[in-house]
N, C-alpha and C. Protein backbone atom coordinates (compact mmCIF):
# COMPACT_ATOMS: atom_id res chain seq x y z
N UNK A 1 81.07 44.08 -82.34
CA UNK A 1 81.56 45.11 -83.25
C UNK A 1 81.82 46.40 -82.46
N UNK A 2 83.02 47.22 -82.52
CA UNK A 2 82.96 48.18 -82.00
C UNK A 2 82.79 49.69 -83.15
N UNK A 3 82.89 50.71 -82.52
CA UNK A 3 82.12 51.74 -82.93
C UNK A 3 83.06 53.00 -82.37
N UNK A 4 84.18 53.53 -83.61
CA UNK A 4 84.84 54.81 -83.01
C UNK A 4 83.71 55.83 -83.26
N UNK A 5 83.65 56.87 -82.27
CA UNK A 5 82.31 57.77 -82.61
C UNK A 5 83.16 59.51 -81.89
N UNK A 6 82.43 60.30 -81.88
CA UNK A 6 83.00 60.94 -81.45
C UNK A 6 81.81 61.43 -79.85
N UNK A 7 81.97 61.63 -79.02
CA UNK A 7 82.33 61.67 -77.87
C UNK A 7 80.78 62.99 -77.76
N UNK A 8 79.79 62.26 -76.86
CA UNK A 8 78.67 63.33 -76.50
C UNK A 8 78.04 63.31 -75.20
N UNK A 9 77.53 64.10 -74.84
CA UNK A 9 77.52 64.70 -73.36
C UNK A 9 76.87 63.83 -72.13
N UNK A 10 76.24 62.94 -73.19
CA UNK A 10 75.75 61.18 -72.48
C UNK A 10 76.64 60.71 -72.03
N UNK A 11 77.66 60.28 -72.79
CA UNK A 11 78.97 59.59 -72.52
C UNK A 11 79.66 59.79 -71.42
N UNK A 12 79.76 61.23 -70.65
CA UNK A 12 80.14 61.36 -69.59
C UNK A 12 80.69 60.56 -68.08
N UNK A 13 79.94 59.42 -67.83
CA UNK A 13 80.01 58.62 -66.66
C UNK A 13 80.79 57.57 -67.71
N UNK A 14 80.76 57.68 -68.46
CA UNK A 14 81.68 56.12 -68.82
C UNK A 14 83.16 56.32 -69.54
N UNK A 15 82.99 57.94 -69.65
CA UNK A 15 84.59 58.24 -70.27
C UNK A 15 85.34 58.75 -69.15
N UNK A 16 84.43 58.49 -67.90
CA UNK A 16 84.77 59.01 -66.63
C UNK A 16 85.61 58.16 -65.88
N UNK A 17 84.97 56.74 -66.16
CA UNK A 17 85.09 55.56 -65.51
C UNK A 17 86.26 55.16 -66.59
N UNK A 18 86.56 55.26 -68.06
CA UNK A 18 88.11 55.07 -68.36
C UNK A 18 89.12 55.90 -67.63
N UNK A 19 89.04 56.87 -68.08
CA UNK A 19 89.95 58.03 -67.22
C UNK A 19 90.64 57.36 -65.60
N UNK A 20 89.57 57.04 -65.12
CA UNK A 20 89.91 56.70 -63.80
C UNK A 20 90.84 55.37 -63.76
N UNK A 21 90.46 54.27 -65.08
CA UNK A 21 91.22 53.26 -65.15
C UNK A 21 92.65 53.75 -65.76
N UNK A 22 92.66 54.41 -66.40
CA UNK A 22 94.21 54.92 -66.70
C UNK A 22 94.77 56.18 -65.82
N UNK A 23 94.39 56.52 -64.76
CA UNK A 23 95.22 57.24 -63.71
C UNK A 23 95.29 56.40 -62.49
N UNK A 24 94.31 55.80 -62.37
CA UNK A 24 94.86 54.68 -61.05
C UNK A 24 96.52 53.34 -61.85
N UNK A 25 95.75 53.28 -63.70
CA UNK A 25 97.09 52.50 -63.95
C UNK A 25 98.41 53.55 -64.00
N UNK A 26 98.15 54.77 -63.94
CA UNK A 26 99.47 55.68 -63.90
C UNK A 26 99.89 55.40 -62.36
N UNK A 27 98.91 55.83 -61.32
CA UNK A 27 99.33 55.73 -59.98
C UNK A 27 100.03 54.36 -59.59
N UNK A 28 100.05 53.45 -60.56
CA UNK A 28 100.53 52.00 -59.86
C UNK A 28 101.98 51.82 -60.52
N UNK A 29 102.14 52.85 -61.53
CA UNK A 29 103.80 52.73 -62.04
C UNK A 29 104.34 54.18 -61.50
N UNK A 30 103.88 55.29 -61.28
CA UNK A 30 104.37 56.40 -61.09
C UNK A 30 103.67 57.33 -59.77
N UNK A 31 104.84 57.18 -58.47
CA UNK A 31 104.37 57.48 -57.48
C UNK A 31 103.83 58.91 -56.80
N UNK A 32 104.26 60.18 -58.22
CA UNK A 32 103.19 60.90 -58.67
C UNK A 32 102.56 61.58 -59.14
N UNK A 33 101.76 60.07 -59.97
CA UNK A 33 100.71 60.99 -60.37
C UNK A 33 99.45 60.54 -59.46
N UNK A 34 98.28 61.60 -58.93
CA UNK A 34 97.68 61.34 -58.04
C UNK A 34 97.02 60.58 -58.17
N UNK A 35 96.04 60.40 -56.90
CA UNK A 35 94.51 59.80 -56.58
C UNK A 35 93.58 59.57 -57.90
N UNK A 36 93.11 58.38 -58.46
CA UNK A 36 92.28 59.05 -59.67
C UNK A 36 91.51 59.34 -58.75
N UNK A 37 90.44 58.50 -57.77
CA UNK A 37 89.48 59.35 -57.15
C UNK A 37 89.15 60.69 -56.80
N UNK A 38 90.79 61.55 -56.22
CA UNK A 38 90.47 62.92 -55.89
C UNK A 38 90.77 63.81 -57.50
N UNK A 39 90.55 62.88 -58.67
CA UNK A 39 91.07 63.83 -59.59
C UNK A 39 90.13 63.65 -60.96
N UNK A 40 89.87 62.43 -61.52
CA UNK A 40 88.92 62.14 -62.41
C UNK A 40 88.10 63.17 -62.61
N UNK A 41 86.98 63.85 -61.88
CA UNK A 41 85.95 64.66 -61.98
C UNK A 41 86.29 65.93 -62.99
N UNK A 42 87.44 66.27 -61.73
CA UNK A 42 88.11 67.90 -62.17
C UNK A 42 88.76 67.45 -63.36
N UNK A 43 89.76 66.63 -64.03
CA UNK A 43 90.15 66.42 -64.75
C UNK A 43 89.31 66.35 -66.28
N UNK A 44 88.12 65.35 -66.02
CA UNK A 44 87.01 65.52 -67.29
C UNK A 44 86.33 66.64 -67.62
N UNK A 45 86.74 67.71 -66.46
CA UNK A 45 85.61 69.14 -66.96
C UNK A 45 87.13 69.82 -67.73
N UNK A 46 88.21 69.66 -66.93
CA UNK A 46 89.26 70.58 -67.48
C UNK A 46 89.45 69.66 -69.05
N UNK A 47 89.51 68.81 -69.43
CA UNK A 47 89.57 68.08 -70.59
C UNK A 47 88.56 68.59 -71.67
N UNK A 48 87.18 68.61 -71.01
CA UNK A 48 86.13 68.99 -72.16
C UNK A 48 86.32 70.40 -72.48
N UNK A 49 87.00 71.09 -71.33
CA UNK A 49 87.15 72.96 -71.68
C UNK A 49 88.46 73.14 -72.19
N UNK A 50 89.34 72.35 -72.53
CA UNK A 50 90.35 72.55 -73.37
C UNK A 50 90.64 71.79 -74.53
N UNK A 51 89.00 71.11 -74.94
CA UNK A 51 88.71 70.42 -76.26
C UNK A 51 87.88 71.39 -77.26
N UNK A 52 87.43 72.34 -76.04
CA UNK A 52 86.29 73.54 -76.66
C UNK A 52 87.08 75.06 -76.98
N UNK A 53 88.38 75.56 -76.20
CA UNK A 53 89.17 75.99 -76.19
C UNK A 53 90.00 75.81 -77.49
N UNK A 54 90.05 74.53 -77.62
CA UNK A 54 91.21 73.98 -78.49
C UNK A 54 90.72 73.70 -79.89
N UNK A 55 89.48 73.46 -80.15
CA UNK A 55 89.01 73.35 -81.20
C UNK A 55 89.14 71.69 -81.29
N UNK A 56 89.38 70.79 -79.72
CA UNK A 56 89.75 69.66 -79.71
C UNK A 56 88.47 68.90 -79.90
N UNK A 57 88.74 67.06 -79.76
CA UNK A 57 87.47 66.16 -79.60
C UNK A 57 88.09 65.59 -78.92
N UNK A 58 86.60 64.60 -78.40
CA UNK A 58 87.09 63.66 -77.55
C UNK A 58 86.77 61.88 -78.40
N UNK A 59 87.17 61.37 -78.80
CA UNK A 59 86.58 60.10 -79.88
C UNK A 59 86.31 58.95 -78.43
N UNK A 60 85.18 58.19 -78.89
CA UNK A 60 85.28 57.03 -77.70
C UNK A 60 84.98 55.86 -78.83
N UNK A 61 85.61 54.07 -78.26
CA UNK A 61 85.29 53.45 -79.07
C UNK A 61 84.41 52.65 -78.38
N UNK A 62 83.17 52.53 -78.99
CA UNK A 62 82.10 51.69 -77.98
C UNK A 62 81.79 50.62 -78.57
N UNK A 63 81.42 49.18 -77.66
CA UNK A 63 81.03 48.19 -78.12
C UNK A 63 79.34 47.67 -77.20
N UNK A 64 78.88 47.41 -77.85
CA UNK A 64 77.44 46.73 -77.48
C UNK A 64 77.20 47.94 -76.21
N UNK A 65 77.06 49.20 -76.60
CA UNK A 65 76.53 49.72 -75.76
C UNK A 65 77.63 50.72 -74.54
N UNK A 66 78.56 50.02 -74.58
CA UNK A 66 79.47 50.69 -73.64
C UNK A 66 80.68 50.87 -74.08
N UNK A 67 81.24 51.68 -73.86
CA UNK A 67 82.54 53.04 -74.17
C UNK A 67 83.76 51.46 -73.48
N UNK A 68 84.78 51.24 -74.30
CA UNK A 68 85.85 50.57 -73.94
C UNK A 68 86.98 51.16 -74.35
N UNK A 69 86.60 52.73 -74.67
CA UNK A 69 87.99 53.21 -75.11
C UNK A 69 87.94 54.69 -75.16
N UNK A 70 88.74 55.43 -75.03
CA UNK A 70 89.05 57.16 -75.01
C UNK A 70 90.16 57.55 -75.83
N UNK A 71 90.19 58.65 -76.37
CA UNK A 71 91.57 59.51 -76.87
C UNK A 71 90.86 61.02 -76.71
N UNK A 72 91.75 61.44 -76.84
CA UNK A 72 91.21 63.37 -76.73
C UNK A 72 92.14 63.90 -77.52
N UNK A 73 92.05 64.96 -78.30
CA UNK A 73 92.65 65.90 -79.07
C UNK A 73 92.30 66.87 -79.32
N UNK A 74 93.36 67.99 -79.42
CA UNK A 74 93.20 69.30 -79.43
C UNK A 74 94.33 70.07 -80.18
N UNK A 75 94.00 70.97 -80.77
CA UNK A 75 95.72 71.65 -81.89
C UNK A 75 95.94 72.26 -80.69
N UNK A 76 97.04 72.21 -80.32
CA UNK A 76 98.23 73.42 -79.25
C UNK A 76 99.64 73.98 -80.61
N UNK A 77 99.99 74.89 -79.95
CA UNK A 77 100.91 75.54 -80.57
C UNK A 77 102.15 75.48 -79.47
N UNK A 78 103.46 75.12 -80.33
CA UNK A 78 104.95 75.07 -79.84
C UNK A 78 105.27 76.61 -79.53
N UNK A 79 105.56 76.97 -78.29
CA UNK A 79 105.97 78.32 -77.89
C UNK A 79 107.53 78.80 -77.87
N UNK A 80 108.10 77.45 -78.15
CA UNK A 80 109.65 77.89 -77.59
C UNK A 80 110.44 77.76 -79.07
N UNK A 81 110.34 79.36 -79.39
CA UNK A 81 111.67 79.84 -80.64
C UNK A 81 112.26 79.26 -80.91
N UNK A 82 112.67 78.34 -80.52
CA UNK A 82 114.25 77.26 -81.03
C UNK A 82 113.88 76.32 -82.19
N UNK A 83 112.49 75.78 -81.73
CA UNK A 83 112.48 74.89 -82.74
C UNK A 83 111.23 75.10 -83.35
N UNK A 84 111.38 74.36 -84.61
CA UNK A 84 110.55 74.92 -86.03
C UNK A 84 108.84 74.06 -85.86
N UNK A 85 108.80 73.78 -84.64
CA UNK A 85 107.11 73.23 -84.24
C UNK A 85 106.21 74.33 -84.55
N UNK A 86 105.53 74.12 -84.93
CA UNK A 86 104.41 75.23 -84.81
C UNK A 86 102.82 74.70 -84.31
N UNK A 87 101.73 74.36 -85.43
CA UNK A 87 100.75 74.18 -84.70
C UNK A 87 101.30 72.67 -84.98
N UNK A 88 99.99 71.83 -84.03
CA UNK A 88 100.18 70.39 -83.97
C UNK A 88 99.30 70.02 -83.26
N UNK A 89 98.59 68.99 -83.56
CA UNK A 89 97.55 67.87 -82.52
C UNK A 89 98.28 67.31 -81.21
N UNK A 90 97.63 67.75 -80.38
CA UNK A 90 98.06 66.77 -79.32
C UNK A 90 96.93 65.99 -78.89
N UNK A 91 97.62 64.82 -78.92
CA UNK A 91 96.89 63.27 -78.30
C UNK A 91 96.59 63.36 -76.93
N UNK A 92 95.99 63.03 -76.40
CA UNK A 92 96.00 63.26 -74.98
C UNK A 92 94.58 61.64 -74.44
N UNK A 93 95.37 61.05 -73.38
CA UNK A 93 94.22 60.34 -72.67
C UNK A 93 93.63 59.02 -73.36
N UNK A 94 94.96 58.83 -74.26
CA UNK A 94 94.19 57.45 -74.95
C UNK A 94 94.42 55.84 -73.67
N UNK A 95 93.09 55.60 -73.80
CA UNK A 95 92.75 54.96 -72.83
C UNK A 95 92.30 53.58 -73.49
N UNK A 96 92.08 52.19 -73.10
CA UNK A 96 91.50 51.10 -73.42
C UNK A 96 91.50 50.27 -72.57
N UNK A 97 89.83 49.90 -71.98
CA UNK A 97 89.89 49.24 -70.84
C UNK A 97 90.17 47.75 -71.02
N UNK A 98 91.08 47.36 -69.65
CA UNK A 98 91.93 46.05 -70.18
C UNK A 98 90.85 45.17 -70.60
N UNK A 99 89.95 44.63 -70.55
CA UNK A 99 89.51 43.25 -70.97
C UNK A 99 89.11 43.54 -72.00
N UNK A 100 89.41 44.57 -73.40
CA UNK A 100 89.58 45.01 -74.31
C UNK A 100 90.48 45.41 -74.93
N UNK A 101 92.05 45.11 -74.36
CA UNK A 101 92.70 45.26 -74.68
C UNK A 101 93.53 44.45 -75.80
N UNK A 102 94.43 44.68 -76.60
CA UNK A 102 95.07 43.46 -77.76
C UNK A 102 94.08 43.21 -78.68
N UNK A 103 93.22 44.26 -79.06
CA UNK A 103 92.30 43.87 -80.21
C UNK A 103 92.53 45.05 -81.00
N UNK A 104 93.55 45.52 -81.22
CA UNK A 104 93.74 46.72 -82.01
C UNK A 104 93.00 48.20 -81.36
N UNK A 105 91.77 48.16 -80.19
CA UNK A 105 91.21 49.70 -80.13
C UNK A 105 92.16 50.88 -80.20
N UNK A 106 93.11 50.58 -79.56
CA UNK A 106 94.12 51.65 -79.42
C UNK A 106 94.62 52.01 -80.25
N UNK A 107 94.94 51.33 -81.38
CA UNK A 107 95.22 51.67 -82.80
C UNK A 107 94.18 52.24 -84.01
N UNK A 108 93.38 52.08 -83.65
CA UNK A 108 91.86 52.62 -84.13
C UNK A 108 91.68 53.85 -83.34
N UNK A 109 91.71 53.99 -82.22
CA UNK A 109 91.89 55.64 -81.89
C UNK A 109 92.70 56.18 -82.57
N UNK A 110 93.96 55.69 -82.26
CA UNK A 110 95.10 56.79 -82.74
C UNK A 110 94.71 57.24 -84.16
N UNK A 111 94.20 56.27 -85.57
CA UNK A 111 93.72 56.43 -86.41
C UNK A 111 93.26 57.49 -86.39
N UNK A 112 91.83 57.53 -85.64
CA UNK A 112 90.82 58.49 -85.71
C UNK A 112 91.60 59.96 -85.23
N UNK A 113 92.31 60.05 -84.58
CA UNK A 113 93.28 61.14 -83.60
C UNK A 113 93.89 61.62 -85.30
N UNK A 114 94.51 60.78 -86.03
CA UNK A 114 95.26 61.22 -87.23
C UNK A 114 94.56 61.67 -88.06
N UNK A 115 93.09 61.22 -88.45
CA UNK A 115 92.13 61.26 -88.78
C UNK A 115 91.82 62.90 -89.03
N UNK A 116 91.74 62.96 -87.84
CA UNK A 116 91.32 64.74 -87.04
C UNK A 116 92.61 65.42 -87.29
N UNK A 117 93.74 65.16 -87.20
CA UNK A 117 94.92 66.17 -87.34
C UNK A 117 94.91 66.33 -88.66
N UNK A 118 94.66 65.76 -89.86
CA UNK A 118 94.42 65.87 -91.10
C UNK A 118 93.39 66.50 -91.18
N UNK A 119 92.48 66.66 -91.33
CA UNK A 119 91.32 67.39 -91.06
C UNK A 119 91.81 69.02 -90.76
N UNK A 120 92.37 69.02 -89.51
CA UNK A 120 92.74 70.51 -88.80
C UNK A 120 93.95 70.84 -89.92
N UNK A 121 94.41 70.19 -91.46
CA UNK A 121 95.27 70.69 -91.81
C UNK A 121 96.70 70.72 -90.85
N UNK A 122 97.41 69.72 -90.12
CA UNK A 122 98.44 69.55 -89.12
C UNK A 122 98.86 68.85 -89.83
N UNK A 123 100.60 68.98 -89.78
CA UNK A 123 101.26 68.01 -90.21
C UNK A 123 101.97 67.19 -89.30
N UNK A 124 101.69 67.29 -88.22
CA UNK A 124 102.42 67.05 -86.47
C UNK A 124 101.07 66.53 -85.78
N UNK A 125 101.80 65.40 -84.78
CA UNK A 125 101.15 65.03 -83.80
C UNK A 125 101.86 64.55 -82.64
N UNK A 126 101.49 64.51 -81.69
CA UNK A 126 102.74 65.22 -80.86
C UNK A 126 101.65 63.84 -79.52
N UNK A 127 102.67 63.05 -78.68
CA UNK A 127 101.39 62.20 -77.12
C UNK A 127 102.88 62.00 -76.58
N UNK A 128 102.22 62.00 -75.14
CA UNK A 128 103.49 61.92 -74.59
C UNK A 128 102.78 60.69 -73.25
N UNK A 129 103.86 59.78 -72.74
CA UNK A 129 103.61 58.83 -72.25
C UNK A 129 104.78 58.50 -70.88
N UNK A 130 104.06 58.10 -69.82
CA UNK A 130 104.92 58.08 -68.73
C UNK A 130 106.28 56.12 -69.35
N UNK A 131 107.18 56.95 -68.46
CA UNK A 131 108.65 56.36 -69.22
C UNK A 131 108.18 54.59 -68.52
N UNK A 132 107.72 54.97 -67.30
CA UNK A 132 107.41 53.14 -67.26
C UNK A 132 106.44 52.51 -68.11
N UNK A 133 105.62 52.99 -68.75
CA UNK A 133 104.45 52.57 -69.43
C UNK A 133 104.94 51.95 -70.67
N UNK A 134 105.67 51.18 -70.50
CA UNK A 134 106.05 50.27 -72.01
C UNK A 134 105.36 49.88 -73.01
N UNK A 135 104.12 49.19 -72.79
CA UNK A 135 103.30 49.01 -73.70
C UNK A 135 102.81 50.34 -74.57
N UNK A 136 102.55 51.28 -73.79
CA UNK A 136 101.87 52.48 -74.53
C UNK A 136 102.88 52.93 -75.34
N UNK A 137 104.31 52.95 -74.83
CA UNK A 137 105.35 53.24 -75.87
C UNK A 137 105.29 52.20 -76.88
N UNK A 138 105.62 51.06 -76.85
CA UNK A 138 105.92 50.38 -77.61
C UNK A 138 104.56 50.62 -78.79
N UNK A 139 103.27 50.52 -78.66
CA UNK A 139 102.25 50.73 -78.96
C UNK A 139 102.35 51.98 -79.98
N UNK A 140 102.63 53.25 -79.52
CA UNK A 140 102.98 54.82 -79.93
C UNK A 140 104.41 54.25 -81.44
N UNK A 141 105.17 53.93 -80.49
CA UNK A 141 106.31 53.58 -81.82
C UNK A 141 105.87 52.61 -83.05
N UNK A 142 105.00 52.11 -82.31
CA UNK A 142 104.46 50.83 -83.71
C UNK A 142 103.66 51.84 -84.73
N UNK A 143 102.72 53.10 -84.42
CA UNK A 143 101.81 53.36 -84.85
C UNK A 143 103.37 54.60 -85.84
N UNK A 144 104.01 54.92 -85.63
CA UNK A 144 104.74 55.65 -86.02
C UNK A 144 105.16 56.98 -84.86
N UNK A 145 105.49 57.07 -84.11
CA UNK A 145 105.30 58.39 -83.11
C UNK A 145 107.14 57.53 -82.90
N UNK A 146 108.05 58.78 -82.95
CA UNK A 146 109.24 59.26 -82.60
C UNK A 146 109.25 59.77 -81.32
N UNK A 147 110.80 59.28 -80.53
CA UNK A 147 110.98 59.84 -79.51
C UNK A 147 111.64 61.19 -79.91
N UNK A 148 111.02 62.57 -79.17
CA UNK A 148 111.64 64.19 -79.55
C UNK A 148 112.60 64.13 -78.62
N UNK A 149 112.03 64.65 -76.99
CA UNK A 149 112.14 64.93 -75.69
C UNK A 149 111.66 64.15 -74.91
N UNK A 150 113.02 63.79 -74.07
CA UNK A 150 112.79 62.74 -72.93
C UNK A 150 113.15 63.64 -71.54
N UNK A 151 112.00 63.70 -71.18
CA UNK A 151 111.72 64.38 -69.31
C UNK A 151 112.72 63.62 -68.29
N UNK A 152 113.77 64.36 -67.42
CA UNK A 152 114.20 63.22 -66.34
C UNK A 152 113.97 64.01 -65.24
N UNK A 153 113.47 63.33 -64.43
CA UNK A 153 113.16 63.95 -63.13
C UNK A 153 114.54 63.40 -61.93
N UNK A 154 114.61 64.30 -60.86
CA UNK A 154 115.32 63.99 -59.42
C UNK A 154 114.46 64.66 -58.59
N UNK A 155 114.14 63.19 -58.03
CA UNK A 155 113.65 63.30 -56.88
C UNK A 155 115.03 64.51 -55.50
N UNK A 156 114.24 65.09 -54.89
CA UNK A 156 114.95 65.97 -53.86
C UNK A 156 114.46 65.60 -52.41
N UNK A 157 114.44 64.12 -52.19
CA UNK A 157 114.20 64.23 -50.73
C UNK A 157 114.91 63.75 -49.71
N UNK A 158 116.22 64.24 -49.98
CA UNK A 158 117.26 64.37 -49.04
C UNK A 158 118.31 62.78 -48.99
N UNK A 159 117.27 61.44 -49.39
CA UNK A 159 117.86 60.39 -49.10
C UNK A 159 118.71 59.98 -50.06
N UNK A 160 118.52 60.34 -51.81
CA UNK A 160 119.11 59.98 -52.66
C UNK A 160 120.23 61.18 -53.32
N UNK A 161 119.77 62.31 -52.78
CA UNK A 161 120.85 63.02 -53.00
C UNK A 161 122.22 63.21 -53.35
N UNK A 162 123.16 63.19 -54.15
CA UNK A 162 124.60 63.10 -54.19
C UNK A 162 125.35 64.11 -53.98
N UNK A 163 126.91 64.09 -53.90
CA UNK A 163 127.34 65.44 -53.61
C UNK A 163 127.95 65.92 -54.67
């Protein structure tokens, strides 16, 4: 049986040890995002101080004892005049370690993530996901999440360049 809960200061080494499984799986589709090793640490303190900042949580879903899953959320506010965003939940860091994967956890976070944006009175929820990561998209679109803004990057290192 698993167990969405929300996220306490015990938990630490094992929402540490997801984190790290979903930036080493970023580092293996996207060449960069960094090291989880040189980054995990700093990353979980900057996460918990912009959950406390944010009025955010962190939910974990645990089974028999151990954490097999992460999401983080926090209300941010849309800064750019143009468009009619205002406050909104952002998702951030939903994680599910693979030999737990395809049993719905990830959809049971997001729940709980919607859960909390209702709660904060939000009518927006806003996660954003690297463009190779198919499953997490496909996953995001099943749960209801629209594509807004799509990021394109160019690389500038001289070899692919055009004129």
């Amino acid at each position: 049986m698993v167990t969405i809960r929300a996220y306490q200061p015990d938990d630490r080494p094992q929402v540490e040890a997801c984190l790290f499984e979903l930036q080493a799986f970023e580092q293996r589709i996207d060449k960069f995002t960094l090291p989880a090793r040189a980054t995990v640490i700093i990353y979980m303190t900057e996460l918990l101080d912009t959950c406390e900042r944010h009025n955010g949580r962190i939910y974990v879903a645990e089974k028999d004892g151990q954490i097999v899953g992460v999401v983080g959320v926090y209300l941010a506010h849309e800064n750019d005049p143009l468009t009619s965003l205002a406050d909104y939940v952002y998702v951030t860091d939903l994680v599910v370690l693979p030999d737990q994967r395809g049993q719905g956890l990830g959809m049971r976070l997001l729940e709980k993530a919607e859960a909390y944006a209702r709660e904060m009175s939000c009518a927006l929820m806003v996660i954003g996901a690297l463009a190779a990561n198919e499953a997490a998209l496909g996953a995001y679109h099943k749960f209801g999440f629209q594509d807004r803004v799509i990021t394109l990057v160019k690389e500038l290192n001289g070899e692919n360049e055009q004129q």
